[in-house]
PDB file of N, CA and C in Angstrom:
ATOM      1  N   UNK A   1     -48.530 104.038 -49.633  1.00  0.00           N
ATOM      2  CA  UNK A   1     -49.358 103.889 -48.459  1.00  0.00           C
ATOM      3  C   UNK A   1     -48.531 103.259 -47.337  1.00  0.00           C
ATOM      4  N   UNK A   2     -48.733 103.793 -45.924  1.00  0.00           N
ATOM      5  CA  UNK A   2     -47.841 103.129 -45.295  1.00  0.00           C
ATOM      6  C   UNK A   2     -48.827 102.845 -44.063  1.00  0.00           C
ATOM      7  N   UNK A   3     -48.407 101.805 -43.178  1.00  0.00           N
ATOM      8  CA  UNK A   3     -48.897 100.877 -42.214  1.00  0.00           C
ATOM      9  C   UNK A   3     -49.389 102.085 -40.727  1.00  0.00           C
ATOM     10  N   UNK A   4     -49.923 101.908 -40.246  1.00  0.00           N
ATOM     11  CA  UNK A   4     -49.783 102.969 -38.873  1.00  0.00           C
ATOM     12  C   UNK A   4     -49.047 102.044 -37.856  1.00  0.00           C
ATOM     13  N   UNK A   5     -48.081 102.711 -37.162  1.00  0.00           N
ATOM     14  CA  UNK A   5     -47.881 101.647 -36.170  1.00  0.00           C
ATOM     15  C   UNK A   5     -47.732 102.441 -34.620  1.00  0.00           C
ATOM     16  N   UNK A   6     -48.159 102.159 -33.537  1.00  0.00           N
ATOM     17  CA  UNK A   6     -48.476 103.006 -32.867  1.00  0.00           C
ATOM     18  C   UNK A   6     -46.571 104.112 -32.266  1.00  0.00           C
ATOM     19  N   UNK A   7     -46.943 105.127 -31.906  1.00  0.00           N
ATOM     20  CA  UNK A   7     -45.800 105.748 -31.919  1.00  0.00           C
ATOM     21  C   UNK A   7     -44.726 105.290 -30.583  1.00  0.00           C
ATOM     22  N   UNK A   8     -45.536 104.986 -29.890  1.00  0.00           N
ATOM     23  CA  UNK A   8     -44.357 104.040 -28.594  1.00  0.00           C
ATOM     24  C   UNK A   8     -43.345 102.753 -29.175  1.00  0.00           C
ATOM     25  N   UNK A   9     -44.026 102.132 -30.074  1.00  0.00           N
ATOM     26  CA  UNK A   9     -42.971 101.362 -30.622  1.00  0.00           C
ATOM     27  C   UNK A   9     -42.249 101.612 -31.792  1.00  0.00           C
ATOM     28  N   UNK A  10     -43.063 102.892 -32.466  1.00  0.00           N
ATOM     29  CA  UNK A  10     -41.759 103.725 -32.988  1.00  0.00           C
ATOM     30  C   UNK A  10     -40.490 104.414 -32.071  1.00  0.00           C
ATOM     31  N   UNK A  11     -40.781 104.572 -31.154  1.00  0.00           N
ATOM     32  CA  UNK A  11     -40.362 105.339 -30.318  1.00  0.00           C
ATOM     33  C   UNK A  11     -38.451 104.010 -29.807  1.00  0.00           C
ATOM     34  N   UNK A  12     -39.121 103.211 -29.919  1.00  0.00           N
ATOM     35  CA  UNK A  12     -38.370 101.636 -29.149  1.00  0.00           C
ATOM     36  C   UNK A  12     -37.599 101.705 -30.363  1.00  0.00           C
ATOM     37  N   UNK A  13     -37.627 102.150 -31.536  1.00  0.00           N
ATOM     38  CA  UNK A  13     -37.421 101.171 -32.350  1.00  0.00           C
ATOM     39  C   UNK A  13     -36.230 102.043 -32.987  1.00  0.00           C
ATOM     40  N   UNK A  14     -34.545 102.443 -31.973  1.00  0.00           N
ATOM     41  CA  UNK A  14     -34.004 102.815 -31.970  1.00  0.00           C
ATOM     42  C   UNK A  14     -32.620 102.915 -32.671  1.00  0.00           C
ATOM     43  N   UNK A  15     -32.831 101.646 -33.540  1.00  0.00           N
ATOM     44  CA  UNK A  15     -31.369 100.981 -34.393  1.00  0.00           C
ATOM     45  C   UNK A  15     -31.955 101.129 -35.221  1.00  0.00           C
ATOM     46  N   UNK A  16     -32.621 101.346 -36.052  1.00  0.00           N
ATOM     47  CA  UNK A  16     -33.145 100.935 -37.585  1.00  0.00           C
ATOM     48  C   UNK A  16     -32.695 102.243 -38.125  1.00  0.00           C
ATOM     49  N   UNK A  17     -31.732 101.248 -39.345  1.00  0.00           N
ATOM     50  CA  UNK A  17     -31.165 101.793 -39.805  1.00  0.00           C
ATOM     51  C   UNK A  17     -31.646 101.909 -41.803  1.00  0.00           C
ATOM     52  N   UNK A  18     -32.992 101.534 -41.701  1.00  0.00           N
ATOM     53  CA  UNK A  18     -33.856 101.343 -42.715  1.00  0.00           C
ATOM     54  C   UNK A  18     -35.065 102.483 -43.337  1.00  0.00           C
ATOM     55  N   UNK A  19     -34.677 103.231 -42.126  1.00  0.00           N
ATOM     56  CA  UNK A  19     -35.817 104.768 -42.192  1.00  0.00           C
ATOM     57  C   UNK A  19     -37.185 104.022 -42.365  1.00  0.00           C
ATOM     58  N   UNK A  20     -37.601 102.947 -41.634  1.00  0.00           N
ATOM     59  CA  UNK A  20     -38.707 102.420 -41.359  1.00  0.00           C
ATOM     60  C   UNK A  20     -39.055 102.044 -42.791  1.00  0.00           C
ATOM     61  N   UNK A  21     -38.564 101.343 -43.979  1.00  0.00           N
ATOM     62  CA  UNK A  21     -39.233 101.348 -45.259  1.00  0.00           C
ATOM     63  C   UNK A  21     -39.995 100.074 -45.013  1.00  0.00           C
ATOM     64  N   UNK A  22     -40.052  98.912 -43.651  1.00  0.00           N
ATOM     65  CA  UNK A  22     -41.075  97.898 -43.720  1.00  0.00           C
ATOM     66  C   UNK A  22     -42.079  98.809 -43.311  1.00  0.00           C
ATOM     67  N   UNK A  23     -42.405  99.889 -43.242  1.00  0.00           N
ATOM     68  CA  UNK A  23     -44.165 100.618 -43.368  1.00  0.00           C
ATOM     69  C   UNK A  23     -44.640 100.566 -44.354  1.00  0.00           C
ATOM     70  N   UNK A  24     -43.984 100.663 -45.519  1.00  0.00           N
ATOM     71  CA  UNK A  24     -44.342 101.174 -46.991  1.00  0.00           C
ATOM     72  C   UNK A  24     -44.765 100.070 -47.600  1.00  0.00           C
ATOM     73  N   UNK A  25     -45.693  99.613 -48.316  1.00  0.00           N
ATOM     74  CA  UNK A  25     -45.990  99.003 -49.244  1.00  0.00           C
ATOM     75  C   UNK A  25     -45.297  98.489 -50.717  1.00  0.00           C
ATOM     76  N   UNK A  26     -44.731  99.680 -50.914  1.00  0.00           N
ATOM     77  CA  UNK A  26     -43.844  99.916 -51.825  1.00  0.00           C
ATOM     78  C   UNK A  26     -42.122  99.332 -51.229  1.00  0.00           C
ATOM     79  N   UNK A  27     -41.929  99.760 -50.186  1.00  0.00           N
ATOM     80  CA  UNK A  27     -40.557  99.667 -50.178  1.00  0.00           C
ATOM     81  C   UNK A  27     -39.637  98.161 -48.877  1.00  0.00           C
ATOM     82  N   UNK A  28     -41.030  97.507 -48.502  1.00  0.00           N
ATOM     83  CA  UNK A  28     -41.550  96.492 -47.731  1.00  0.00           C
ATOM     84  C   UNK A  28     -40.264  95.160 -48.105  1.00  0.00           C
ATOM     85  N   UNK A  29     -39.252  95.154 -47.429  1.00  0.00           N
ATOM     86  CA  UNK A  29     -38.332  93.907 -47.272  1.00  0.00           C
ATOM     87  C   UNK A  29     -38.177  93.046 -46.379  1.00  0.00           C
ATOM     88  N   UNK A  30     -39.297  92.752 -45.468  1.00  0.00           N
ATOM     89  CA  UNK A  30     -39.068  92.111 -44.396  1.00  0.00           C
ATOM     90  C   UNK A  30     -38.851  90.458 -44.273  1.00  0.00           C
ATOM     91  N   UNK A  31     -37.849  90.069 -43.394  1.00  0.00           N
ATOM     92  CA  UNK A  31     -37.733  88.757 -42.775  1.00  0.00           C
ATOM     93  C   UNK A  31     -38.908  87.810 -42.855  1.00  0.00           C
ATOM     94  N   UNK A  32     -39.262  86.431 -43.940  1.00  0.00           N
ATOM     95  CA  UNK A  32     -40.551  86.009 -42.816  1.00  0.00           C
ATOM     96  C   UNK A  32     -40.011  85.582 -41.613  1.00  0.00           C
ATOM     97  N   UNK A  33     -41.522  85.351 -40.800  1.00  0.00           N
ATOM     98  CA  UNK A  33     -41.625  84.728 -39.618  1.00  0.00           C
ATOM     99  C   UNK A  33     -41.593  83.052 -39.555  1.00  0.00           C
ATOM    100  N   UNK A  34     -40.694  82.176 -39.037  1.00  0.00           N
ATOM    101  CA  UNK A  34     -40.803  81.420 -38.554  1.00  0.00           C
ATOM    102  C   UNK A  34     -41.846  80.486 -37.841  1.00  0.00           C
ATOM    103  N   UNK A  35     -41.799  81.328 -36.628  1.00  0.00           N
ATOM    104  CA  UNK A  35     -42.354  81.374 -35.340  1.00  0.00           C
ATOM    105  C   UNK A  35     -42.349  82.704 -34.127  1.00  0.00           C
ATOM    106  N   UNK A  36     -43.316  82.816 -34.122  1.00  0.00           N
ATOM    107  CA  UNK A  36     -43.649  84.179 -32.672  1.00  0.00           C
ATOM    108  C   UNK A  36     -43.464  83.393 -31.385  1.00  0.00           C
ATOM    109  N   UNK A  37     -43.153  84.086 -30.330  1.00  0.00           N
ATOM    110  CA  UNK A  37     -42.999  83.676 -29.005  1.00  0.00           C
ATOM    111  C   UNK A  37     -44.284  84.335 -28.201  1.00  0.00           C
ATOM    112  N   UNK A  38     -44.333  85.659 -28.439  1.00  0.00           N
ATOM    113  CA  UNK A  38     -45.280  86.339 -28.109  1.00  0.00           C
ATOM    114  C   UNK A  38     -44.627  87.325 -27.047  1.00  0.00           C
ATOM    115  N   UNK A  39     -43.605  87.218 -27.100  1.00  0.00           N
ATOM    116  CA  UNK A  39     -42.887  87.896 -26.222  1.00  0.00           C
ATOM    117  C   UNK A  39     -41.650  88.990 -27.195  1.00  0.00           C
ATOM    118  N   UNK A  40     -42.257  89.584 -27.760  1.00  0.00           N
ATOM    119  CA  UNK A  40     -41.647  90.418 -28.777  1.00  0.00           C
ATOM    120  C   UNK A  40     -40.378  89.888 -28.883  1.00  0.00           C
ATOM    121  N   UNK A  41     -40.278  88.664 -29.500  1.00  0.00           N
ATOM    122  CA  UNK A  41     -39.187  88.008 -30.325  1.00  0.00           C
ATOM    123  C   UNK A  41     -39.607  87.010 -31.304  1.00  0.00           C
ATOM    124  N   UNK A  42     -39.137  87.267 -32.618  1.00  0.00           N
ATOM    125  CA  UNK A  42     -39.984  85.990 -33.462  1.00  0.00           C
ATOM    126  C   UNK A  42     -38.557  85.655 -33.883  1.00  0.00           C
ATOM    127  N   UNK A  43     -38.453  83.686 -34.107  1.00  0.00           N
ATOM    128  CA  UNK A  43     -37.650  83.582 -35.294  1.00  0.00           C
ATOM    129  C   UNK A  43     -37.882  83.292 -36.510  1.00  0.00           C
ATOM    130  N   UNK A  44     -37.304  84.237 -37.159  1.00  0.00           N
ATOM    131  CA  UNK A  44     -37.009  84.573 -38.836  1.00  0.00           C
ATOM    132  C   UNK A  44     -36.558  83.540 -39.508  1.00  0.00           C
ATOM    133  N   UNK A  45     -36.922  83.278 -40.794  1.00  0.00           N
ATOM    134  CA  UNK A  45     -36.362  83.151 -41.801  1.00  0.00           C
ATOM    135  C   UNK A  45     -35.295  84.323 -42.602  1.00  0.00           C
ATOM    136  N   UNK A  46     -34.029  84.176 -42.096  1.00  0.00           N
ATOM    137  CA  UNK A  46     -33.051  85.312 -42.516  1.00  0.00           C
ATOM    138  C   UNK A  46     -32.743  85.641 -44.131  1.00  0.00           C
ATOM    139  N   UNK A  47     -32.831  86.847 -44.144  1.00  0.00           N
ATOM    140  CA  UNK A  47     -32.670  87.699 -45.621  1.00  0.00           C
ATOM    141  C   UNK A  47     -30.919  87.813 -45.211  1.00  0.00           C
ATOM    142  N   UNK A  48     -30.219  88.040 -46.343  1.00  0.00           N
ATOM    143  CA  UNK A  48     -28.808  88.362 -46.532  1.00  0.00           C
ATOM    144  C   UNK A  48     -28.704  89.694 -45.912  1.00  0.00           C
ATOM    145  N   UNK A  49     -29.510  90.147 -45.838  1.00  0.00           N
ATOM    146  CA  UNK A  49     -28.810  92.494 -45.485  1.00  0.00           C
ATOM    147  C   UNK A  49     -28.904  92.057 -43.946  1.00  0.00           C
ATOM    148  N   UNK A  50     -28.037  92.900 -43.129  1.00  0.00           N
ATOM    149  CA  UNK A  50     -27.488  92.830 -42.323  1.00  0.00           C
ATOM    150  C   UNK A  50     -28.389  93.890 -41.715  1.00  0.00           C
ATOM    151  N   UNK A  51     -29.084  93.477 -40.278  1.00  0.00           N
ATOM    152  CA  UNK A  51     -30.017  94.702 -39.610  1.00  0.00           C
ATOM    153  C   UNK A  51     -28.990  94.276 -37.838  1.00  0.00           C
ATOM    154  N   UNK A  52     -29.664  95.436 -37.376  1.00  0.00           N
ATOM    155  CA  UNK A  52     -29.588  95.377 -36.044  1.00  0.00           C
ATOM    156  C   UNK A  52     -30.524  94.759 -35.198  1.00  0.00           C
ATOM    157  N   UNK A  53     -30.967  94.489 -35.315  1.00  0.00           N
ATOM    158  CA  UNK A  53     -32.201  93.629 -34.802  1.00  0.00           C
ATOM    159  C   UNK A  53     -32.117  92.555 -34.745  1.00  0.00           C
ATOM    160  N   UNK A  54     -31.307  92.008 -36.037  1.00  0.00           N
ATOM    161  CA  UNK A  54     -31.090  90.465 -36.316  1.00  0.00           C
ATOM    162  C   UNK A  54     -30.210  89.459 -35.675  1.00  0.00           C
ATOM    163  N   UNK A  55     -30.567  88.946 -34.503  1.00  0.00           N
ATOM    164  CA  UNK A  55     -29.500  88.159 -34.153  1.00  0.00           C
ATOM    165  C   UNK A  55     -28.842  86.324 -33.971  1.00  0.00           C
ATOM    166  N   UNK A  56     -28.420  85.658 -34.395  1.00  0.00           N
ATOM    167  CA  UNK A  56     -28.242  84.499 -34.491  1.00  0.00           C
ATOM    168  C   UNK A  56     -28.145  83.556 -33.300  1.00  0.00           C
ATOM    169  N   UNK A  57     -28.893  82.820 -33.305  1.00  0.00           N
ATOM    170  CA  UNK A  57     -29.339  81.777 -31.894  1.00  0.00           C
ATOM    171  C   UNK A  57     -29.301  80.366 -32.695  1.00  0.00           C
ATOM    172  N   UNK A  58     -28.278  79.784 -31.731  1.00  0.00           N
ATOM    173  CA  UNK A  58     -28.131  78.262 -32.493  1.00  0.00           C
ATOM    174  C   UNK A  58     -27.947  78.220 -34.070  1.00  0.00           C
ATOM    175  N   UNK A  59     -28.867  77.537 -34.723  1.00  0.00           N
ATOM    176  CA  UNK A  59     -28.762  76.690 -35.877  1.00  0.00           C
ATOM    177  C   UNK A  59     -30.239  78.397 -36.653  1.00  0.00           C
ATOM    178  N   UNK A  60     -30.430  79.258 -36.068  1.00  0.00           N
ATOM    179  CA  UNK A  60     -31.800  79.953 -36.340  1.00  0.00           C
ATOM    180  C   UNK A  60     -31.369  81.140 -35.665  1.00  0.00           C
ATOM    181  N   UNK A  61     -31.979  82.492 -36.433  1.00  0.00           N
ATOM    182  CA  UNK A  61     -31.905  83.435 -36.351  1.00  0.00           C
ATOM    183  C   UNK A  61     -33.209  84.355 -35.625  1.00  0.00           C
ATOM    184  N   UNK A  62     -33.138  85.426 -34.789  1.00  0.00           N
ATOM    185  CA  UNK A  62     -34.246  85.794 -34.223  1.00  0.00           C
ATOM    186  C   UNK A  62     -33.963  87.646 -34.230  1.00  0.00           C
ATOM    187  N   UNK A  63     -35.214  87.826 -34.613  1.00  0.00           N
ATOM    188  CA  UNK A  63     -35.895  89.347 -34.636  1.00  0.00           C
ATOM    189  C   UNK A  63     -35.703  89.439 -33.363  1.00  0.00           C
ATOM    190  N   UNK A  64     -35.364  91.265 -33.011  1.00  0.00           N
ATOM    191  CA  UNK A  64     -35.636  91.260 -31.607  1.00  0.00           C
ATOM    192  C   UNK A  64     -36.362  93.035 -32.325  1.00  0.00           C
ATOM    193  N   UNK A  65     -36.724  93.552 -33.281  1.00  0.00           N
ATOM    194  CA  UNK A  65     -37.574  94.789 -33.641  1.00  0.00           C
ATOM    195  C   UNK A  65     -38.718  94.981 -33.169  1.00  0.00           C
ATOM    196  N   UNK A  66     -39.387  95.951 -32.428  1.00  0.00           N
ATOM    197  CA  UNK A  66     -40.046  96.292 -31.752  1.00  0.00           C
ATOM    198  C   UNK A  66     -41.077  96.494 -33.237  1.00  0.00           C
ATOM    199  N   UNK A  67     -40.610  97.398 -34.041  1.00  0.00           N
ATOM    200  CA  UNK A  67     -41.669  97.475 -35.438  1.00  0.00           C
ATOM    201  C   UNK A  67     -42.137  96.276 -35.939  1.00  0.00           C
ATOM    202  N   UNK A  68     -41.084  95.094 -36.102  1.00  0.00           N
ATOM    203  CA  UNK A  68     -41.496  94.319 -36.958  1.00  0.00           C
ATOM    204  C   UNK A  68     -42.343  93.129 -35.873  1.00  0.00           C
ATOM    205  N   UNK A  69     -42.619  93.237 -34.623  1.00  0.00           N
ATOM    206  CA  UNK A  69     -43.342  92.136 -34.268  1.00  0.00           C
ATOM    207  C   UNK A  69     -44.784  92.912 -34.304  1.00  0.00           C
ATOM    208  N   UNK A  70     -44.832  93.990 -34.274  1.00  0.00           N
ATOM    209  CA  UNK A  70     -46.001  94.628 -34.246  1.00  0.00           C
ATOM    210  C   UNK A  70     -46.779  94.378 -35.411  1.00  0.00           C
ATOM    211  N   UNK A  71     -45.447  94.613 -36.854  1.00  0.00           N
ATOM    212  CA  UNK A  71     -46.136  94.789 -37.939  1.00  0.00           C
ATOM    213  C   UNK A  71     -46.956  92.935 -37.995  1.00  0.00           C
ATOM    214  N   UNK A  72     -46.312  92.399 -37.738  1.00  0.00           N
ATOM    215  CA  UNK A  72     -46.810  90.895 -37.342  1.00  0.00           C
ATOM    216  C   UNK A  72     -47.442  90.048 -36.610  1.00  0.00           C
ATOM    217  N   UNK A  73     -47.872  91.128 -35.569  1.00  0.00           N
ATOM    218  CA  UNK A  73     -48.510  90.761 -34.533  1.00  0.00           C
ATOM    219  C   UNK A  73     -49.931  91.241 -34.654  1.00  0.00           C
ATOM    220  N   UNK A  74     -49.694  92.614 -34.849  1.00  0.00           N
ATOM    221  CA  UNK A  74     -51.016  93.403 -35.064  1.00  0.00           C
ATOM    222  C   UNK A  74     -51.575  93.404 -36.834  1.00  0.00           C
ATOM    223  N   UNK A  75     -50.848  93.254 -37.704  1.00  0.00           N
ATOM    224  CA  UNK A  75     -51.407  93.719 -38.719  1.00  0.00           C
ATOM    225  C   UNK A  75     -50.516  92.329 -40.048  1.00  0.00           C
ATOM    226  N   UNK A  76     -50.227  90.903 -39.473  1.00  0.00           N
ATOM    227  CA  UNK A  76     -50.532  89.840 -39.820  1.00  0.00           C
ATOM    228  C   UNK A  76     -49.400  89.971 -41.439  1.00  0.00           C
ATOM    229  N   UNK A  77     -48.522  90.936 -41.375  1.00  0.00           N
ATOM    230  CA  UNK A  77     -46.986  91.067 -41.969  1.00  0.00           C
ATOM    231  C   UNK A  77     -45.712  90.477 -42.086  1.00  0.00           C
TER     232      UNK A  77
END
């Protein structure tokens, strides 16, 4: 089963190099969240695999994925 996420921020979501498997239920590896800004950037709690999205700020790491604030924003992921 996989998540709907609307197609404009599929559309954004131009580096992922994951074939979208945080949709899937099944195949679901995502970063937690930290903290949201609300400004489509959250910082993460960083996983070891190396994304494009992922980038290091100070002492803390921050999402900049158009999918994954959605999946977190809208549907609490």
């Amino acid at each position: 089963m996989k998540i709907s996420i609307d197609e404009k921020t599929l559309s954004e979501t131009t580096k992922c190099d994951k074939q979208f498997s945080c949709l899937s239920y099944e195949t679901r590896d995502v970063c937690p969240v930290i903290h949201a800004n609300g400004q489509n950037v959250l910082i993460i709690d960083s996983r070891p695999h190396p994304c494009p999205y992922k980038i290091a700020f100070g002492a803390s790491e921050i999402c900049l994925c158009p999918v994954r604030f959605e999946l977190f924003s809208l549907h609490d992921v």
